[in-house]
C-alpha atoms as a PDB file:
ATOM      1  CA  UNK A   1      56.147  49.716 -36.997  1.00  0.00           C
ATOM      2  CA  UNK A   2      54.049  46.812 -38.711  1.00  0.00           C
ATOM      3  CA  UNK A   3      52.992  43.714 -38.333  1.00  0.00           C
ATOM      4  CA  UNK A   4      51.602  41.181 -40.616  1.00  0.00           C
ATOM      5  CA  UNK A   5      51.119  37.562 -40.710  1.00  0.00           C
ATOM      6  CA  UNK A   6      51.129  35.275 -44.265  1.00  0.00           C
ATOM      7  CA  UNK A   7      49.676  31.867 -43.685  1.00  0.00           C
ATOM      8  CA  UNK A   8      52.247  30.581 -45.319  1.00  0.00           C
ATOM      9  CA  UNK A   9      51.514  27.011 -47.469  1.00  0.00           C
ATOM     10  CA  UNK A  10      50.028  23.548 -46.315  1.00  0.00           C
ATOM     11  CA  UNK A  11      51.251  20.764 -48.616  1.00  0.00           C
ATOM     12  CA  UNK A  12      47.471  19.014 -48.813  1.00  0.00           C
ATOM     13  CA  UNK A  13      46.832  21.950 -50.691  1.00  0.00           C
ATOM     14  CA  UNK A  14      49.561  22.013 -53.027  1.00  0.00           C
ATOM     15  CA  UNK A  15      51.888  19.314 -54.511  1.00  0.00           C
ATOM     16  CA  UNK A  16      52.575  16.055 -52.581  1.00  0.00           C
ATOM     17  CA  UNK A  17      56.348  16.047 -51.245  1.00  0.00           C
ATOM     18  CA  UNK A  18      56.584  19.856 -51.691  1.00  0.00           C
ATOM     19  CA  UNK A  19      56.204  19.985 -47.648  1.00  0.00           C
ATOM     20  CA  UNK A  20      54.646  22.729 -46.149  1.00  0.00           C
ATOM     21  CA  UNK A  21      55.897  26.733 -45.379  1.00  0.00           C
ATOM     22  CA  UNK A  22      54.846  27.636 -41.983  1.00  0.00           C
ATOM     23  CA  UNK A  23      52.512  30.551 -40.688  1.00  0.00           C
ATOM     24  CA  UNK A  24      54.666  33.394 -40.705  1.00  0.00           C
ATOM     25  CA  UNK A  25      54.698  36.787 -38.472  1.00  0.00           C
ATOM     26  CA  UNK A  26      56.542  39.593 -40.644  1.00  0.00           C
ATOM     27  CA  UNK A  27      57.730  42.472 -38.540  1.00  0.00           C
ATOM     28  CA  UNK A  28      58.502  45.845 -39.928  1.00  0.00           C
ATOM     29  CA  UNK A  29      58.183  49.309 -40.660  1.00  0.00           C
ATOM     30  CA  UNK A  30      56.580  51.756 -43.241  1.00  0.00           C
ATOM     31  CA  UNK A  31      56.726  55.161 -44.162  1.00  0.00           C
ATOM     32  CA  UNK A  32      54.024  56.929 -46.546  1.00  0.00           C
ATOM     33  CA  UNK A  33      53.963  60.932 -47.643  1.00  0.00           C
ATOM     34  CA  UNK A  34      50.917  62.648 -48.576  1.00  0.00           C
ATOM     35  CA  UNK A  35      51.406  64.405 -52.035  1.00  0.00           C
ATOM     36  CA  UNK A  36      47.829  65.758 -51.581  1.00  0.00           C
ATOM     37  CA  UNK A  37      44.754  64.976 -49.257  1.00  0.00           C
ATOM     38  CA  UNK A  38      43.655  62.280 -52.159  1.00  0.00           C
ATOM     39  CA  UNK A  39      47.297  60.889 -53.319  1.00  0.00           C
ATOM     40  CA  UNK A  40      49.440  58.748 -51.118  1.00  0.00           C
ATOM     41  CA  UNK A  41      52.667  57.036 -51.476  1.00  0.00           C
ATOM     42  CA  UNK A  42      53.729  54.415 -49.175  1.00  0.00           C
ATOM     43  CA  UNK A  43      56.840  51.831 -49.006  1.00  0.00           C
ATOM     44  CA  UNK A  44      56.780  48.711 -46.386  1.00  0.00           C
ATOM     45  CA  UNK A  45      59.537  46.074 -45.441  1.00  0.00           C
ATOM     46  CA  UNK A  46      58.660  43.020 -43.524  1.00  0.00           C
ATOM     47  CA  UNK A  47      61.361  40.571 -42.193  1.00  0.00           C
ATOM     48  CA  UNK A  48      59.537  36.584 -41.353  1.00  0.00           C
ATOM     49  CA  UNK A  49      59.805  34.659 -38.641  1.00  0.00           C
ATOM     50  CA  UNK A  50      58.436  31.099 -38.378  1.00  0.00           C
ATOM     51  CA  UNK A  51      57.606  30.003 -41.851  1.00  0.00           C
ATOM     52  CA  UNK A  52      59.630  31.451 -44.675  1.00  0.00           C
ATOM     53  CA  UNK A  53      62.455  33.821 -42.343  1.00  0.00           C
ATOM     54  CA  UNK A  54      63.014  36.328 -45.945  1.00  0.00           C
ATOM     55  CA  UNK A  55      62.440  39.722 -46.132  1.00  0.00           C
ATOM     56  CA  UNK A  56      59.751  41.835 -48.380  1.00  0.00           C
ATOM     57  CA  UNK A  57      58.799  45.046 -49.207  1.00  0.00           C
ATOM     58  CA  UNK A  58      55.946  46.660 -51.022  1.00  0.00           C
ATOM     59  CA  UNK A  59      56.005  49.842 -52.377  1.00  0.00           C
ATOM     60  CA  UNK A  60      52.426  51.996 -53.857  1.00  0.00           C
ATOM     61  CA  UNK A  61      50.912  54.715 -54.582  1.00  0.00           C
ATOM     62  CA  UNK A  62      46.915  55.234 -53.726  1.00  0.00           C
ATOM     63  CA  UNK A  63      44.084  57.769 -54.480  1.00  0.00           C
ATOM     64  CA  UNK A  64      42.069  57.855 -51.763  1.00  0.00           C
ATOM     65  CA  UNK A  65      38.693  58.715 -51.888  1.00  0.00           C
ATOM     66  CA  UNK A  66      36.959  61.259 -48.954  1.00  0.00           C
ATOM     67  CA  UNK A  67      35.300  60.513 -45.822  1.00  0.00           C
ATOM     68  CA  UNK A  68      31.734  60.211 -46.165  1.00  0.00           C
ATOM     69  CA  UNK A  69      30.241  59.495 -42.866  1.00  0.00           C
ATOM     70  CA  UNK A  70      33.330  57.775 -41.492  1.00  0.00           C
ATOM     71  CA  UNK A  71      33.609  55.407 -44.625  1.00  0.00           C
ATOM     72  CA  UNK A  72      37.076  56.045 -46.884  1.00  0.00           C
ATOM     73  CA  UNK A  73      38.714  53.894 -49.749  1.00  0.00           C
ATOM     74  CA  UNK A  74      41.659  54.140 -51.193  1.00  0.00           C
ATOM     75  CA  UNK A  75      42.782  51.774 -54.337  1.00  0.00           C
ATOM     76  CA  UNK A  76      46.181  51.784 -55.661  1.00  0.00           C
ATOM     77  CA  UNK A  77      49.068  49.769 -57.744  1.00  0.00           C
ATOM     78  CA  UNK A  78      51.746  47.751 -55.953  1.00  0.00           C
ATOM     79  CA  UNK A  79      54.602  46.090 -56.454  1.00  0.00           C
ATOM     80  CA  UNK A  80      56.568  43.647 -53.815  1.00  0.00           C
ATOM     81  CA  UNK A  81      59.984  42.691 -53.796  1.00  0.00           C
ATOM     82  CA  UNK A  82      61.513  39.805 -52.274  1.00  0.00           C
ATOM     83  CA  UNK A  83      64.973  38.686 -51.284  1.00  0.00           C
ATOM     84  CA  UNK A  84      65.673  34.788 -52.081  1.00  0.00           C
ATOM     85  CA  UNK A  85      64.959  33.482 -48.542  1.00  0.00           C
ATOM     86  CA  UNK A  86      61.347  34.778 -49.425  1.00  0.00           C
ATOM     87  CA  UNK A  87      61.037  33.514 -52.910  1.00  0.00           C
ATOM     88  CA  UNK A  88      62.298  29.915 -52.371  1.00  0.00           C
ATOM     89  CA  UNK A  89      60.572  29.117 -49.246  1.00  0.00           C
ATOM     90  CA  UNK A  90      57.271  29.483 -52.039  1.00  0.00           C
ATOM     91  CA  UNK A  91      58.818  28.964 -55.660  1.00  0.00           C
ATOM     92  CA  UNK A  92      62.208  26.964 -55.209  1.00  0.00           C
ATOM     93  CA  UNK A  93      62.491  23.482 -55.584  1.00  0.00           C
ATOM     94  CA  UNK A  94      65.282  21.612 -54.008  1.00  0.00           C
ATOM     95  CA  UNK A  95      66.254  18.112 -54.971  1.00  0.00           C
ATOM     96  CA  UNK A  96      64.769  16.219 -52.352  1.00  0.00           C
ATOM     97  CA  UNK A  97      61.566  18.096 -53.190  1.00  0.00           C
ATOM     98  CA  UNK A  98      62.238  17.552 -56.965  1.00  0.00           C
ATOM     99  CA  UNK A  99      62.740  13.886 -56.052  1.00  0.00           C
ATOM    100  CA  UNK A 100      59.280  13.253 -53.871  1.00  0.00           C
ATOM    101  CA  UNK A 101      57.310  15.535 -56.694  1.00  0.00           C
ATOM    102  CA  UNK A 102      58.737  14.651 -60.014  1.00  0.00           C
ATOM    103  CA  UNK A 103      59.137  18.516 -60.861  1.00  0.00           C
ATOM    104  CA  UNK A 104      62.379  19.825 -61.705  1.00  0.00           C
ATOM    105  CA  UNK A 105      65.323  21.319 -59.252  1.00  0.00           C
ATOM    106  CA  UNK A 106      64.462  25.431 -59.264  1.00  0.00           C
ATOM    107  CA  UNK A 107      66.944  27.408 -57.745  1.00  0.00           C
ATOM    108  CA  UNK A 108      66.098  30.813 -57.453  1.00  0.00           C
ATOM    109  CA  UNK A 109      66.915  34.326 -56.961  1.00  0.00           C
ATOM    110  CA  UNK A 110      65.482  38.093 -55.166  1.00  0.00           C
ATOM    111  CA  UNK A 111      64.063  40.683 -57.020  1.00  0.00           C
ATOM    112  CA  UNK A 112      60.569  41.985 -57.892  1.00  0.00           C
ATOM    113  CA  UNK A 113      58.117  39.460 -56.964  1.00  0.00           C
ATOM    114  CA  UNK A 114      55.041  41.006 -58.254  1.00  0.00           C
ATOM    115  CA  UNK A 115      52.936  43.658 -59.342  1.00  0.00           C
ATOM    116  CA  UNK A 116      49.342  44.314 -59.026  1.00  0.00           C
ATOM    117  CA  UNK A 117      46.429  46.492 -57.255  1.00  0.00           C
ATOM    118  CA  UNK A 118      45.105  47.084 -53.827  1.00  0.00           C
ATOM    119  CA  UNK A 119      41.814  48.330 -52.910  1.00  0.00           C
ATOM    120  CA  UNK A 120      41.362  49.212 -48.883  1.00  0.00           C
ATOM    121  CA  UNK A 121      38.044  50.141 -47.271  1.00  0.00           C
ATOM    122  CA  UNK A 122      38.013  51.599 -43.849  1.00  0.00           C
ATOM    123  CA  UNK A 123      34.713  52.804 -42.048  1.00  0.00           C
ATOM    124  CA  UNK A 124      35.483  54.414 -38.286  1.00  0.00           C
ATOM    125  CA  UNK A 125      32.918  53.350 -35.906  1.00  0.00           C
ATOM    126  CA  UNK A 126      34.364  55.296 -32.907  1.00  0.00           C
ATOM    127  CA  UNK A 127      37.644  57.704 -31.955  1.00  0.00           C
ATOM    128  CA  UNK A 128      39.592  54.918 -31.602  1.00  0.00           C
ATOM    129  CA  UNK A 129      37.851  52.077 -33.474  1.00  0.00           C
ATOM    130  CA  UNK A 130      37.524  50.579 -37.085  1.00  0.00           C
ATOM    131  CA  UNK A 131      36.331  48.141 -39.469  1.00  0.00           C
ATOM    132  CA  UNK A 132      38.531  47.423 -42.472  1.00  0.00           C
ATOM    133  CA  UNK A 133      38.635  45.481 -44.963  1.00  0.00           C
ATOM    134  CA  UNK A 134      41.086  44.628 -47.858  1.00  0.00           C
ATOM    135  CA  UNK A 135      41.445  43.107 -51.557  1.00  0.00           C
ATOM    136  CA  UNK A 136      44.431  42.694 -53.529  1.00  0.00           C
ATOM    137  CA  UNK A 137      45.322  41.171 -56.820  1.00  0.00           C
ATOM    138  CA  UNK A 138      49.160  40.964 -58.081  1.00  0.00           C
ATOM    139  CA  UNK A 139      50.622  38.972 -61.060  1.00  0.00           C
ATOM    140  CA  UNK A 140      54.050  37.123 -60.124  1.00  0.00           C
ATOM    141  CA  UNK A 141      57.045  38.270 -62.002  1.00  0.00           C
ATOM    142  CA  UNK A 142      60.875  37.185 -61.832  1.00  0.00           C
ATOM    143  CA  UNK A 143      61.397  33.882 -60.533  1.00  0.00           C
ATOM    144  CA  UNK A 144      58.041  33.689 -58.782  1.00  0.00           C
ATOM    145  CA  UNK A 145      56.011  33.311 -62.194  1.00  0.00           C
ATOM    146  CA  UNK A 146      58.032  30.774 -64.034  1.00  0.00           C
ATOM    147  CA  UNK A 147      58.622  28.518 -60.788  1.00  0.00           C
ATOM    148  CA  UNK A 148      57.238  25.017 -61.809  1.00  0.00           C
ATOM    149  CA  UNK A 149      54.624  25.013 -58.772  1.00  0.00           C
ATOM    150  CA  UNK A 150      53.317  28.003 -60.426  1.00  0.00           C
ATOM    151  CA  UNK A 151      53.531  25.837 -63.875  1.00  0.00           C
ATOM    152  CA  UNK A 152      52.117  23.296 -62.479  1.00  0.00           C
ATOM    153  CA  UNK A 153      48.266  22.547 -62.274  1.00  0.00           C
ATOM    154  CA  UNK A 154      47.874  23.674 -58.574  1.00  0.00           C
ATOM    155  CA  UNK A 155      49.639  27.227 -59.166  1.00  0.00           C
ATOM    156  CA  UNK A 156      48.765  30.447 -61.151  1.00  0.00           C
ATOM    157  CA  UNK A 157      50.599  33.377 -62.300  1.00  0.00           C
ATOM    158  CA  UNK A 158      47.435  35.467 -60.808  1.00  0.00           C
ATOM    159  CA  UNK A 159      47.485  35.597 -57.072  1.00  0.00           C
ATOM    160  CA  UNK A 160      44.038  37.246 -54.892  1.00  0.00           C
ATOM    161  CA  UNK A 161      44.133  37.848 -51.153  1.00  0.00           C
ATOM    162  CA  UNK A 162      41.220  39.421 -49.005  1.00  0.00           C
ATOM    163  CA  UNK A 163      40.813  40.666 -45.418  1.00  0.00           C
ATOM    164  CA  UNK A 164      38.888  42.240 -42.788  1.00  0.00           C
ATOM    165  CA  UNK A 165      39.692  43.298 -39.239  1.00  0.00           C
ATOM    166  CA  UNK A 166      39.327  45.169 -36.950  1.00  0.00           C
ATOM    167  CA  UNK A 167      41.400  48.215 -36.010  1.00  0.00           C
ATOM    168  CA  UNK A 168      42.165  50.075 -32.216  1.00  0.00           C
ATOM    169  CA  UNK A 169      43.921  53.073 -31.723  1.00  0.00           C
ATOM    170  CA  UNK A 170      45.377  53.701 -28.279  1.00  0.00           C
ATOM    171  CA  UNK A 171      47.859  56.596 -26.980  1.00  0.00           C
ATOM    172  CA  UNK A 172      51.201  55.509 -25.125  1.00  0.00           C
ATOM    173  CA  UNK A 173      52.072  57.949 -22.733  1.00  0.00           C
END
């Protein structure tokens, strides 16, 4: 199982009118095979709930670089696909919207959302404990890229996201 949450989009930092997408918790699973001790390939799908209730999946391949005193990072391409529930809670515009923005009605569609590269950094302080930390850039595709919001002075066709956490392992028995 995994679990995720997207911070979904406040209006103030956007487009007046466009109204906001709420914080999201996506809920899902993942399955990855090791090709070798250094190559990795993983798929993820995440169903929302709160903010934009769509579903969407990545799906990568990373080279993974040893463990030198506890430190490993792995860096690898992406791409996510989304199913319309996903894509128009962010990109869509619906006429009310279109009406308190002056942007055009956007209906849109699933598909592939993105494509880009992750880079992941994990350093184990203990058994059971971690430090991680995260950076990922993708470039929207499909109906994400040519969405007027991402037209539009605000938006960008070249998305960044960054992270760190923390990570504990436990046993269920």
């Amino acid at each position: 199982p995994t679990l995720h949450t997207h911070p979904g989009r406040d209006e103030e930092d956007a487009i007046p009118g466009i109204g906001d997408v709420g914080t999201t918790v996506e809920g899902g699973a993942f399955v990855e095979s090791f090709i070798s001790p250094n190559f990795r390939l993983r798929g993820e799908v995440r169903k929302g709930f709160g903010g934009h209730k769509g579903v969407v999946g990545d799906v990568g391949a990373d080279f993974i670089m040893g463990s030198l005193d506890g430190f490993q990072l792995s860096v690898g391409p992406r791409v996510r696909i989304a199913n319309r529930r996903y894509v128009r809670a962010f990109y869509g515009i619906n006429p009310a919207q279109s009406a308190l923005t002056g942007l055009p009605v956007y209906d849109v569609g699933g598909g592939v959302h993105s494509a880009g590269l992750l880079a992941f950094a994990n350093y184990r302080l203990s058994n059971r404990l971690r430090i991680q930390a995260y950076g990922r850039y993708d470039r929207l595709l499909g109906d994400a890229k040519d969405s007027p919001l991402v037209l539009s002075e605000v938006g960008s066709r070249n998305q960044y996201e960054a992270g760190i956490g923390i990570a504990y392992s436990f046993r269920v028995r």
